[in-house]
Protein backbone atom coordinates (compact mmCIF):
# COMPACT_ATOMS: atom_id res chain seq x y z
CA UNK A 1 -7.42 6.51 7.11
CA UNK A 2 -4.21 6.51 5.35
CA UNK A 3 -1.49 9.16 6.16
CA UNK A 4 2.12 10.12 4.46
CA UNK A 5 4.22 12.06 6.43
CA UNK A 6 7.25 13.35 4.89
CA UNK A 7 9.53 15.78 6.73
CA UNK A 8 13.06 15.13 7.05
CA UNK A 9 13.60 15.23 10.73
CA UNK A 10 13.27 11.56 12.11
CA UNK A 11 11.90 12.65 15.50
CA UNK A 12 9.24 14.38 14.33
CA UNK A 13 8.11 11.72 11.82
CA UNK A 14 8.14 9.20 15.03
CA UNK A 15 6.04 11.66 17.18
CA UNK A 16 3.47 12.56 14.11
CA UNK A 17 3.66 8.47 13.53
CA UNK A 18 2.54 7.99 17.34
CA UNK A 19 -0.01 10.30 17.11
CA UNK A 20 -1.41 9.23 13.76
CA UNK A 21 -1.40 5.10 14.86
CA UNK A 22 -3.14 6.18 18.16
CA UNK A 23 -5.92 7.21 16.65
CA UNK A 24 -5.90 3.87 14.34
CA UNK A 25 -4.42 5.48 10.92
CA UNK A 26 -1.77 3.51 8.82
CA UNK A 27 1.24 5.54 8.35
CA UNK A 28 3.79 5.80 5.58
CA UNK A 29 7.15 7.92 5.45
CA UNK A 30 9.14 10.26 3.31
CA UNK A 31 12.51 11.79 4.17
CA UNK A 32 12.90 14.04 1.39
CA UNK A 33 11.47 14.30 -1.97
CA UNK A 34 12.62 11.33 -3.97
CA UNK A 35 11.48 9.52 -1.07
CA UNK A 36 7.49 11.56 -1.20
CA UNK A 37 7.99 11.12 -5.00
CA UNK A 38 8.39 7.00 -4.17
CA UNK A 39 5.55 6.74 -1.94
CA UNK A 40 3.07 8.51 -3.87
CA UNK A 41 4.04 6.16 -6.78
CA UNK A 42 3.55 2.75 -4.80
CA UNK A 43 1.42 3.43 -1.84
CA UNK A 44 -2.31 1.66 -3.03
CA UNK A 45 -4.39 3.03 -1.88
CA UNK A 46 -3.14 6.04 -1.87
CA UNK A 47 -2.60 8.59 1.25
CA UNK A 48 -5.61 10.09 2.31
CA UNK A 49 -4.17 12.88 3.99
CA UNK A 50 -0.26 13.96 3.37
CA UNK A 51 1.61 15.75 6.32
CA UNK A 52 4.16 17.69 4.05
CA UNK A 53 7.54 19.14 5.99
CA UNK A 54 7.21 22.77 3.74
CA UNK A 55 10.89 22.64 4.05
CA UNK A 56 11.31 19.18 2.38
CA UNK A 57 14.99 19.04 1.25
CA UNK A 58 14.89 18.38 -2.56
CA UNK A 59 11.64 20.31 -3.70
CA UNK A 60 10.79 23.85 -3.97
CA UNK A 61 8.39 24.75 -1.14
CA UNK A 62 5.73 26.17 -4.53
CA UNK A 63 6.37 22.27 -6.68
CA UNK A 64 5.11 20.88 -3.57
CA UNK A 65 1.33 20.77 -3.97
CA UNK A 66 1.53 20.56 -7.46
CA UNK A 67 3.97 17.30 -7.22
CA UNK A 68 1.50 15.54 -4.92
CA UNK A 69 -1.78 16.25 -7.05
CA UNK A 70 -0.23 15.09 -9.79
CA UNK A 71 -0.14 11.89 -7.97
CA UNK A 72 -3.17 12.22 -5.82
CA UNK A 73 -5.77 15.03 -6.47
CA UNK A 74 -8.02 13.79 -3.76
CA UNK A 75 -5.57 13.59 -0.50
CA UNK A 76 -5.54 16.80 1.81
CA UNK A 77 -2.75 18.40 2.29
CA UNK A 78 -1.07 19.76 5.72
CA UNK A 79 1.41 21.85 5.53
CA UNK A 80 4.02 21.92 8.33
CA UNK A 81 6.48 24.39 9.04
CA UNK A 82 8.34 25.85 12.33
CA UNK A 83 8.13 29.27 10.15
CA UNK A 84 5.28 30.67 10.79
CA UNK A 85 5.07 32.98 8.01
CA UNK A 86 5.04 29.90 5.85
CA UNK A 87 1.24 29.70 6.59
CA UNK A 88 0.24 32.32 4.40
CA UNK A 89 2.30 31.07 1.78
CA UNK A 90 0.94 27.32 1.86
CA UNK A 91 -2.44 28.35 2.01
CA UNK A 92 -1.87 30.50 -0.72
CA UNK A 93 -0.23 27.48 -2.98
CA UNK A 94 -3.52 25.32 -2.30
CA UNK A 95 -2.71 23.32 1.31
CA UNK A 96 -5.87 22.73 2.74
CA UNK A 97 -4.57 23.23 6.37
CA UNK A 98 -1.23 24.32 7.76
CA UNK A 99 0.25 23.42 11.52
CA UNK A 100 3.48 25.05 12.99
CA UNK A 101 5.76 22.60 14.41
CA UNK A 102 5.53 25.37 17.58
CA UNK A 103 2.16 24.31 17.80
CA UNK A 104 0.82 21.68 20.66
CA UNK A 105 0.22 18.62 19.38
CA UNK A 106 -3.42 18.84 20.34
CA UNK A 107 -3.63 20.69 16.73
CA UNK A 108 -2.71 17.45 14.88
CA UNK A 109 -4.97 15.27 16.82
CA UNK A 110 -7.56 17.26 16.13
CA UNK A 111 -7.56 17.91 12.95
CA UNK A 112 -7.03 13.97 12.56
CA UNK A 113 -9.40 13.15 14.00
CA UNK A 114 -11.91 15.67 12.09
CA UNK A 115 -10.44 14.31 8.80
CA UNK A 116 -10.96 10.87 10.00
CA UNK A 117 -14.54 11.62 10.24
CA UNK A 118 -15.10 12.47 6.77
């Protein structure tokens, strides 16, 4: 399975990097959004799940989704947030599954792992 992370924060793109290459999934990386804007253009094949930062610096929390289906109408999308009324709001905007940054990180494995399945 291929994964794009893109949060700003370079310790928590190493941790969800660790996590997602110890369960066997190649990873790519996006600081901010010209950076998720570059990788969705030249990753091939394309991400099949992306692990959006809802705060990404450079894009409106609601041109988020629509940004990254543009590009790739097929990937699922995580929202990630350590706001946790952003859930409602993601879910809302079409994220198929949000995870608080507050959360354990048994959350992400698992729902890597169920995606992996698929």
């Amino acid at each position: 399975m291929r994964i794009l992370l893109a949060d700003d924060n370079p310790e928590v793109r190493s941790a969800l990097r660790l996590l997602a290459e110890e369960l066997g999934h190649s990873v790519s990386e996006a600081h901010d959004a010209h950076s998720l804007l570059a990788r969705l253009r030249v990753d091939s094949p394309p991400a099949n799940i992306v692990l959006l930062d809802w705060e990404l610096p450079g894009l409106e929390p609601q041109s988020h989704l629509s940004v990254i289906r543009q590009h790739d109408p097929a990937c699922t999308l995580v929202a990630m947030s350590g706001r946790p009324e952003a859930r409602a709001e993601s879910l809302r905007l079409g994220a198929q599954s949000f995870i608080s940054k507050n959360e354990s990180p048994d959350t992400l494995l698992r729902l890597l792992r169920n995606e992996g399945g698929h």
